[in-house]
PDB file of N, CA and C in Angstrom:
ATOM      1  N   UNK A   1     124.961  23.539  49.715  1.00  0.00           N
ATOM      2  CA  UNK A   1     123.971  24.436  49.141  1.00  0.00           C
ATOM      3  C   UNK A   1     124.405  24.911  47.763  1.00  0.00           C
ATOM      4  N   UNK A   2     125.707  25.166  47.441  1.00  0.00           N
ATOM      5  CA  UNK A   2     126.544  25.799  46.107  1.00  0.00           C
ATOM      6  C   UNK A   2     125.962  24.366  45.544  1.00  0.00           C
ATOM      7  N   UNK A   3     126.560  23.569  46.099  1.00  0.00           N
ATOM      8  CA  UNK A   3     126.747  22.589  44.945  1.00  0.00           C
ATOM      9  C   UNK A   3     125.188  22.141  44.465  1.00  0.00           C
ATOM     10  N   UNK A   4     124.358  22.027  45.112  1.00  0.00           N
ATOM     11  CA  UNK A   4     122.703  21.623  44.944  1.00  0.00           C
ATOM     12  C   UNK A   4     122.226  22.826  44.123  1.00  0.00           C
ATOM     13  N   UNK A   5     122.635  24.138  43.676  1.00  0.00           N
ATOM     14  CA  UNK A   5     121.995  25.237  43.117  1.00  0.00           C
ATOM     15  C   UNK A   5     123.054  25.080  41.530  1.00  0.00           C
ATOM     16  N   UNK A   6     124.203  24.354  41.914  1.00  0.00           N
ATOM     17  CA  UNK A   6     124.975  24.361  40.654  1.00  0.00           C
ATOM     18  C   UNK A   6     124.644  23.075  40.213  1.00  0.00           C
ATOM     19  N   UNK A   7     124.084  21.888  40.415  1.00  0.00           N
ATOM     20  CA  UNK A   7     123.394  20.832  40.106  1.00  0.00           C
ATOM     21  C   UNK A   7     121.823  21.442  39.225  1.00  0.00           C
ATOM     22  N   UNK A   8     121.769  21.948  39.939  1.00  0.00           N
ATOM     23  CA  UNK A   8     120.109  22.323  39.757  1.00  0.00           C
ATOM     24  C   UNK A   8     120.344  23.279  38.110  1.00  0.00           C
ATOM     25  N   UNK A   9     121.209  23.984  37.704  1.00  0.00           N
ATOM     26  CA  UNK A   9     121.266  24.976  36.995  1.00  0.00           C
ATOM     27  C   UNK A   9     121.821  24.314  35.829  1.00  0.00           C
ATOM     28  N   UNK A  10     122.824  22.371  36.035  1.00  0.00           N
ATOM     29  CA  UNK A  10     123.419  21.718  34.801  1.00  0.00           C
ATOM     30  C   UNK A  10     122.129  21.349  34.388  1.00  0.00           C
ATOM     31  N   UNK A  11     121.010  21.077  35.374  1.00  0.00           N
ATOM     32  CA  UNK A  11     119.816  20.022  35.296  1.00  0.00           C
ATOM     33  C   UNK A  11     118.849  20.937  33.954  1.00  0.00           C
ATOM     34  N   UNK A  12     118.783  22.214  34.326  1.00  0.00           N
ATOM     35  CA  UNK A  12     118.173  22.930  33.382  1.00  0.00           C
ATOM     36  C   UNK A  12     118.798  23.510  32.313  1.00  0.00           C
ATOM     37  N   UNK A  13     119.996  23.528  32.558  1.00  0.00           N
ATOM     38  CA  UNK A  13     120.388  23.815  30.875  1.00  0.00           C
ATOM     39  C   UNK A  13     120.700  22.799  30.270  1.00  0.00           C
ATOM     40  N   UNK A  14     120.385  21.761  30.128  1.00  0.00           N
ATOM     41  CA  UNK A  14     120.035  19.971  29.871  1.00  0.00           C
ATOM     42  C   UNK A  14     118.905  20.017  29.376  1.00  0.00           C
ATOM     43  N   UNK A  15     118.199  20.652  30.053  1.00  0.00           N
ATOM     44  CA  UNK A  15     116.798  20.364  29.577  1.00  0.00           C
ATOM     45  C   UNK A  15     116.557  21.106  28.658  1.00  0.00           C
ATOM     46  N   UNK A  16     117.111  22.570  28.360  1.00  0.00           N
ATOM     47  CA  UNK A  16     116.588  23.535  27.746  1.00  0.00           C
ATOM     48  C   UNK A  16     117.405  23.132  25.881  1.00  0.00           C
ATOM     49  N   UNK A  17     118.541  22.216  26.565  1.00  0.00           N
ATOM     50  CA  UNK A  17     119.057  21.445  25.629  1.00  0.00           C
ATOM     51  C   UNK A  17     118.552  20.699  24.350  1.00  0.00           C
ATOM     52  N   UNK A  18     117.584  19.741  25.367  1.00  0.00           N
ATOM     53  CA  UNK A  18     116.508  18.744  25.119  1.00  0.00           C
ATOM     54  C   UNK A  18     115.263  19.315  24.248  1.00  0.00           C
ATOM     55  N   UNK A  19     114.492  20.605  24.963  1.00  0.00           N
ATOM     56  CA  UNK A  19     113.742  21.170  24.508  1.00  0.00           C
ATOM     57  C   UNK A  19     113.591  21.227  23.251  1.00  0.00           C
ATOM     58  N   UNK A  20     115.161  22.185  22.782  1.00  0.00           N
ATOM     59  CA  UNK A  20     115.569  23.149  21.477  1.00  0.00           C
ATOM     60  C   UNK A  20     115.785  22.000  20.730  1.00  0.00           C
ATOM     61  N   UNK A  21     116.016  20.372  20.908  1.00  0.00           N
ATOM     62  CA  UNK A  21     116.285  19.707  20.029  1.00  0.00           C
ATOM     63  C   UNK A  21     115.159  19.187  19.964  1.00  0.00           C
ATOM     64  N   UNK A  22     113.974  19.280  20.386  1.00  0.00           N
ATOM     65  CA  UNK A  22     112.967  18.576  19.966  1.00  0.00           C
ATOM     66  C   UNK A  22     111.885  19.629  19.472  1.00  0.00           C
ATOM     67  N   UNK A  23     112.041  21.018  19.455  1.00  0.00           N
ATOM     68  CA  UNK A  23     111.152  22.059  18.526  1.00  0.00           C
ATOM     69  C   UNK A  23     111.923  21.986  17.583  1.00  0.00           C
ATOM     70  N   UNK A  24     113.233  21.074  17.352  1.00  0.00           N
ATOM     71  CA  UNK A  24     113.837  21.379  15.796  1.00  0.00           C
ATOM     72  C   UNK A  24     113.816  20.211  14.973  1.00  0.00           C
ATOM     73  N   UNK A  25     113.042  19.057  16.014  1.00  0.00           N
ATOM     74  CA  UNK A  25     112.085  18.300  14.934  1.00  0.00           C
ATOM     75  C   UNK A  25     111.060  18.536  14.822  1.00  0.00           C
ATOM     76  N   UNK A  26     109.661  18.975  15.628  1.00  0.00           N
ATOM     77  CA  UNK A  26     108.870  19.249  15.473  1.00  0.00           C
ATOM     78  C   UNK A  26     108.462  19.958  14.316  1.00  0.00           C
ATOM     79  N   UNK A  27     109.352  20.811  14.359  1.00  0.00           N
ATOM     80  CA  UNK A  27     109.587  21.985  12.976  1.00  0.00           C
ATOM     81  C   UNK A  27     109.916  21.520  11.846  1.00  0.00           C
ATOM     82  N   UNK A  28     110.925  20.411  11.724  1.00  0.00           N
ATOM     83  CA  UNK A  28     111.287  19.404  10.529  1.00  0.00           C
ATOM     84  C   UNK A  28     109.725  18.801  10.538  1.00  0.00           C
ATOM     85  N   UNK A  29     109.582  18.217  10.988  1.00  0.00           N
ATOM     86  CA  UNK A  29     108.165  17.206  10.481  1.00  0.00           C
ATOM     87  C   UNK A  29     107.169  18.003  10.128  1.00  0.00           C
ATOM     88  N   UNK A  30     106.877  19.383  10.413  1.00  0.00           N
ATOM     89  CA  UNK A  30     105.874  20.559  10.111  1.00  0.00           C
ATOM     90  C   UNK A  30     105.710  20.441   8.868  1.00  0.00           C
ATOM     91  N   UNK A  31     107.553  20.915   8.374  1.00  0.00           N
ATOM     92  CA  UNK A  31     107.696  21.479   7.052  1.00  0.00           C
ATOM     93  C   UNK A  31     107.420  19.977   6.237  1.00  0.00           C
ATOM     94  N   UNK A  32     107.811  19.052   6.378  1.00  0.00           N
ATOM     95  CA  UNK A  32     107.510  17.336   5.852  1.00  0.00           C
ATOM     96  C   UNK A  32     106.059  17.379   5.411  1.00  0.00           C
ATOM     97  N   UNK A  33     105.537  17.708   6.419  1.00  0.00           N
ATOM     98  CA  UNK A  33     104.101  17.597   6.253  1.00  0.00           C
ATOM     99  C   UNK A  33     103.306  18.615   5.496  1.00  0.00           C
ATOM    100  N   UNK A  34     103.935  19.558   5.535  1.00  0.00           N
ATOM    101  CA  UNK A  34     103.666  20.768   4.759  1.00  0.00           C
ATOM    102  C   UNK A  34     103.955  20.278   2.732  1.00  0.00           C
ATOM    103  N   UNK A  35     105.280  20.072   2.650  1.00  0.00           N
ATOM    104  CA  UNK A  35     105.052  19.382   1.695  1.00  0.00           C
ATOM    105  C   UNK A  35     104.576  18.125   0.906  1.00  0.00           C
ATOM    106  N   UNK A  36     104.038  17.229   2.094  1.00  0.00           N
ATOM    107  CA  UNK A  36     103.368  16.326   1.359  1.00  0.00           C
ATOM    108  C   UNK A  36     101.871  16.560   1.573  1.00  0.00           C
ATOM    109  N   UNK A  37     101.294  17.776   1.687  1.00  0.00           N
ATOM    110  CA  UNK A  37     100.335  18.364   1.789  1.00  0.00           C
ATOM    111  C   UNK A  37     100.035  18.571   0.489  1.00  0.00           C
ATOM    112  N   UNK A  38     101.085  19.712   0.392  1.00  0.00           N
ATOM    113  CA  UNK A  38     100.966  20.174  -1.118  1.00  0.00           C
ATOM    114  C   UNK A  38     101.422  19.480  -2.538  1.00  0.00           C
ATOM    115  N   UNK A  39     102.177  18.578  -2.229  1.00  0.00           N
ATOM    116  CA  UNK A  39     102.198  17.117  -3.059  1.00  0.00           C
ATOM    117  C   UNK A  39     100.987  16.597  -3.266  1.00  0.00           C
ATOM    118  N   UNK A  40     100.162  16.437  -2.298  1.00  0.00           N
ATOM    119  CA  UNK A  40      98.977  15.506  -2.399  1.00  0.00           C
ATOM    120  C   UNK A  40      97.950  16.499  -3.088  1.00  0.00           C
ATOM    121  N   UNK A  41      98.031  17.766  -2.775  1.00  0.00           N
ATOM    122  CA  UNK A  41      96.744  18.574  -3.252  1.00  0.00           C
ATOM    123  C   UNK A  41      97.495  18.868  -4.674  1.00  0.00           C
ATOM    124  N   UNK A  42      98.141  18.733  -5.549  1.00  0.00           N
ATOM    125  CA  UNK A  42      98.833  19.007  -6.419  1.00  0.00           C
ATOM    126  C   UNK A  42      98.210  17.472  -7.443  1.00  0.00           C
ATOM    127  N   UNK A  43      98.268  16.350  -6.916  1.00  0.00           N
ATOM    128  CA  UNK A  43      98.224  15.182  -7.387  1.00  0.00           C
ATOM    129  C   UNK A  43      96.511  15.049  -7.185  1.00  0.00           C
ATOM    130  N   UNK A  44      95.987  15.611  -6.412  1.00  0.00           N
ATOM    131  CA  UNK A  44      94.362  15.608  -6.758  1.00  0.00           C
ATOM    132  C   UNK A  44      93.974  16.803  -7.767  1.00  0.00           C
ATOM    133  N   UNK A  45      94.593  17.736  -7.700  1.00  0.00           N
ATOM    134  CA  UNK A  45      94.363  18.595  -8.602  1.00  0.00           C
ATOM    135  C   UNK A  45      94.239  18.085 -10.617  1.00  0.00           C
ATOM    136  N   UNK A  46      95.511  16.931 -10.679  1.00  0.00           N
ATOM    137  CA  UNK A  46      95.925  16.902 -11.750  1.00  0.00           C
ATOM    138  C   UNK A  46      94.749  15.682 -11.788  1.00  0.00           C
ATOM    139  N   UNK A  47      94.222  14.850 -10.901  1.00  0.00           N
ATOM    140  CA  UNK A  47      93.359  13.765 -11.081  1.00  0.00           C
ATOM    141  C   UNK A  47      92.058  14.256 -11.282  1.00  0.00           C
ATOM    142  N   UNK A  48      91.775  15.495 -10.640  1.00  0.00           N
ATOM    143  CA  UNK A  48      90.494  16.321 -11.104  1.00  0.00           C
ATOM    144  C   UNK A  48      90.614  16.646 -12.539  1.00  0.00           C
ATOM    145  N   UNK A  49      91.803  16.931 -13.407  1.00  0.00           N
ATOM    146  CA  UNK A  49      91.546  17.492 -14.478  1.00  0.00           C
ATOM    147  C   UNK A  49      91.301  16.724 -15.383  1.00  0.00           C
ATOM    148  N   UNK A  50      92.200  15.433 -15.074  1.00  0.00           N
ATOM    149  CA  UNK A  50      92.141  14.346 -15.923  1.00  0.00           C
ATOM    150  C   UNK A  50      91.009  13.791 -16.256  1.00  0.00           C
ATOM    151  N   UNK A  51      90.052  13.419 -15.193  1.00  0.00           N
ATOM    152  CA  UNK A  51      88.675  13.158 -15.102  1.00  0.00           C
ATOM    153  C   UNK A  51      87.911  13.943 -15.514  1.00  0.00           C
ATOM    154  N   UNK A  52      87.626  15.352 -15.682  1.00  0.00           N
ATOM    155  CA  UNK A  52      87.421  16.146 -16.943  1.00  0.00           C
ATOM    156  C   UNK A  52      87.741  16.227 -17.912  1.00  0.00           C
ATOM    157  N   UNK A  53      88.781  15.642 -18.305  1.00  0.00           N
ATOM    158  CA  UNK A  53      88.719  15.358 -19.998  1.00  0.00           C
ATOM    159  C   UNK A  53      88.414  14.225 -20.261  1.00  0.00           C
ATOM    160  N   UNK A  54      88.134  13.712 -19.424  1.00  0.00           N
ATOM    161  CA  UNK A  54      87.572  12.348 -19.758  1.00  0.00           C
ATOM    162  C   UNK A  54      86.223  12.480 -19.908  1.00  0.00           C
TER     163      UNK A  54
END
């Protein structure tokens, strides 16, 4: 019974392991995306202006 509740408790702090390393890509690719967001709206911005002086 010890040993099945001390199994059970490596099993979840493994997982909680797993978790925290995958909201800390999630969060990397956020911010990725966040800046090639604003890369891209930056690069339509400057193609809007251009095309007005044209």
């Amino acid at each position: 019974m010890v040993s099945n509740v001390s199994d059970m408790i490596q099993q979840i702090a493994a997982s909680e392991e797993e978790q925290s390393a995958a909201a800390g890509q999630v969060s990397a690719n956020m911010e990725s995306i966040s800046k090639v967001t604003k890369e891209a709206f930056g690069s339509v911005s400057e193609t809007s202006n251009a095309a007005s002086d044209l």
